[in-house]
Protein backbone atom coordinates (compact mmCIF):
# COMPACT_ATOMS: atom_id res chain seq x y z
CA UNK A 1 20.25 -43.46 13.73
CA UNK A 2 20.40 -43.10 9.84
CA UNK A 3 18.41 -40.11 8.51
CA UNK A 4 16.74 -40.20 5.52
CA UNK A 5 17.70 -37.26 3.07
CA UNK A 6 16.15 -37.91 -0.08
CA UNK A 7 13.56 -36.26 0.55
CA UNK A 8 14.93 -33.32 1.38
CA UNK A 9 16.79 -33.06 -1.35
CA UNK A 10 14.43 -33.34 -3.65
CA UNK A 11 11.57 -30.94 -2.34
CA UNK A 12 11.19 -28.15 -3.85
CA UNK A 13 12.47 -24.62 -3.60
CA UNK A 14 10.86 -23.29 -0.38
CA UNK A 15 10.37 -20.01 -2.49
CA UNK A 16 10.34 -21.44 -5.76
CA UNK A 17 6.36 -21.26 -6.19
CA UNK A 18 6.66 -17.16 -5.98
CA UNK A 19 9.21 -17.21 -8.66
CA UNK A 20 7.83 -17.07 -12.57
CA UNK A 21 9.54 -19.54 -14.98
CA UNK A 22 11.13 -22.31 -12.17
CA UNK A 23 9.84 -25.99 -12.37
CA UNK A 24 8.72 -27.24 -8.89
CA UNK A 25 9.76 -31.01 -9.77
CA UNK A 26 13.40 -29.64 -9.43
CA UNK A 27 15.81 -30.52 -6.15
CA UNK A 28 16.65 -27.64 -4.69
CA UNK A 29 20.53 -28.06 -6.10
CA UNK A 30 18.83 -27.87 -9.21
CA UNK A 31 17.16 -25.04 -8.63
CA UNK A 32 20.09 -23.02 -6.80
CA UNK A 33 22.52 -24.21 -9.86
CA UNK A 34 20.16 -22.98 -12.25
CA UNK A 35 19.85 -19.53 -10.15
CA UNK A 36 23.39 -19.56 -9.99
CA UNK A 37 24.11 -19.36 -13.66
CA UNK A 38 21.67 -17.18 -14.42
CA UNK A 39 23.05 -14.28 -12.35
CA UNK A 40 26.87 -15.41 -13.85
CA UNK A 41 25.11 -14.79 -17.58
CA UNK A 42 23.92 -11.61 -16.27
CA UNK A 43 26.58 -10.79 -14.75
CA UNK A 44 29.48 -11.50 -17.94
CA UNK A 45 26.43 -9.54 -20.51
CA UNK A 46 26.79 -6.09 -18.76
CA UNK A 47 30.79 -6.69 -18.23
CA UNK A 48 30.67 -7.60 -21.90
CA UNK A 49 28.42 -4.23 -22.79
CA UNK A 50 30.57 -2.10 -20.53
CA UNK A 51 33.83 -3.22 -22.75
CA UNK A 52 31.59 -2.86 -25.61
CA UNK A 53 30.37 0.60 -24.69
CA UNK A 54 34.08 1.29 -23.81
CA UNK A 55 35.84 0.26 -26.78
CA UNK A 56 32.63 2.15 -28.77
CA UNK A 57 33.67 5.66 -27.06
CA UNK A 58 37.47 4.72 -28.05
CA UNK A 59 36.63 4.48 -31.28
CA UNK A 60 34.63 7.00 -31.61
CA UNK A 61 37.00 9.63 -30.40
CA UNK A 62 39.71 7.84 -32.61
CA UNK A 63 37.51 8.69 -35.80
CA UNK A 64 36.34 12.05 -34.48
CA UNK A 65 38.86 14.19 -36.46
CA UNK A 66 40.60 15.82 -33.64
CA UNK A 67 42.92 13.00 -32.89
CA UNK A 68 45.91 14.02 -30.50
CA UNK A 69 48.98 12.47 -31.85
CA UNK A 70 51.08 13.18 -28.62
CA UNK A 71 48.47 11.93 -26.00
């Protein structure tokens, strides 16, 4: 007995309807790819603010006048 997958694969999201900004006439790897990189971008901006915020409070104490030359 063959099954017939197709159409499964290209419903949509079961929860995609409650979520603002996702088009419905995506396959559900579409949709979970698309999900997926979002939340890697979001993910690499605040690791990329944190070094920034980091290297900010290096500096900062660098250029602050009371620099330790023995630390």
């Amino acid at each position: 007995m063959t099954h017939d997958r197709s159409n499964r694969r290209d419903a949509p999201h079961e929860g995609a309807s409650r979520r603002p900004g996702v088009d419905l006439s995506l396959s559900v790897d579409d949709v979970w790819l698309q999900e997926w990189a979002a939340e890697g971008i979001e993910r690499l901006a605040a690791l990329l603010a944190a070094h920034a915020a980091f290297d900010e409070f290096v500096r900062g104490r660098n250029n602050g006048g009371d620099e330790c030359h023995g630390c």
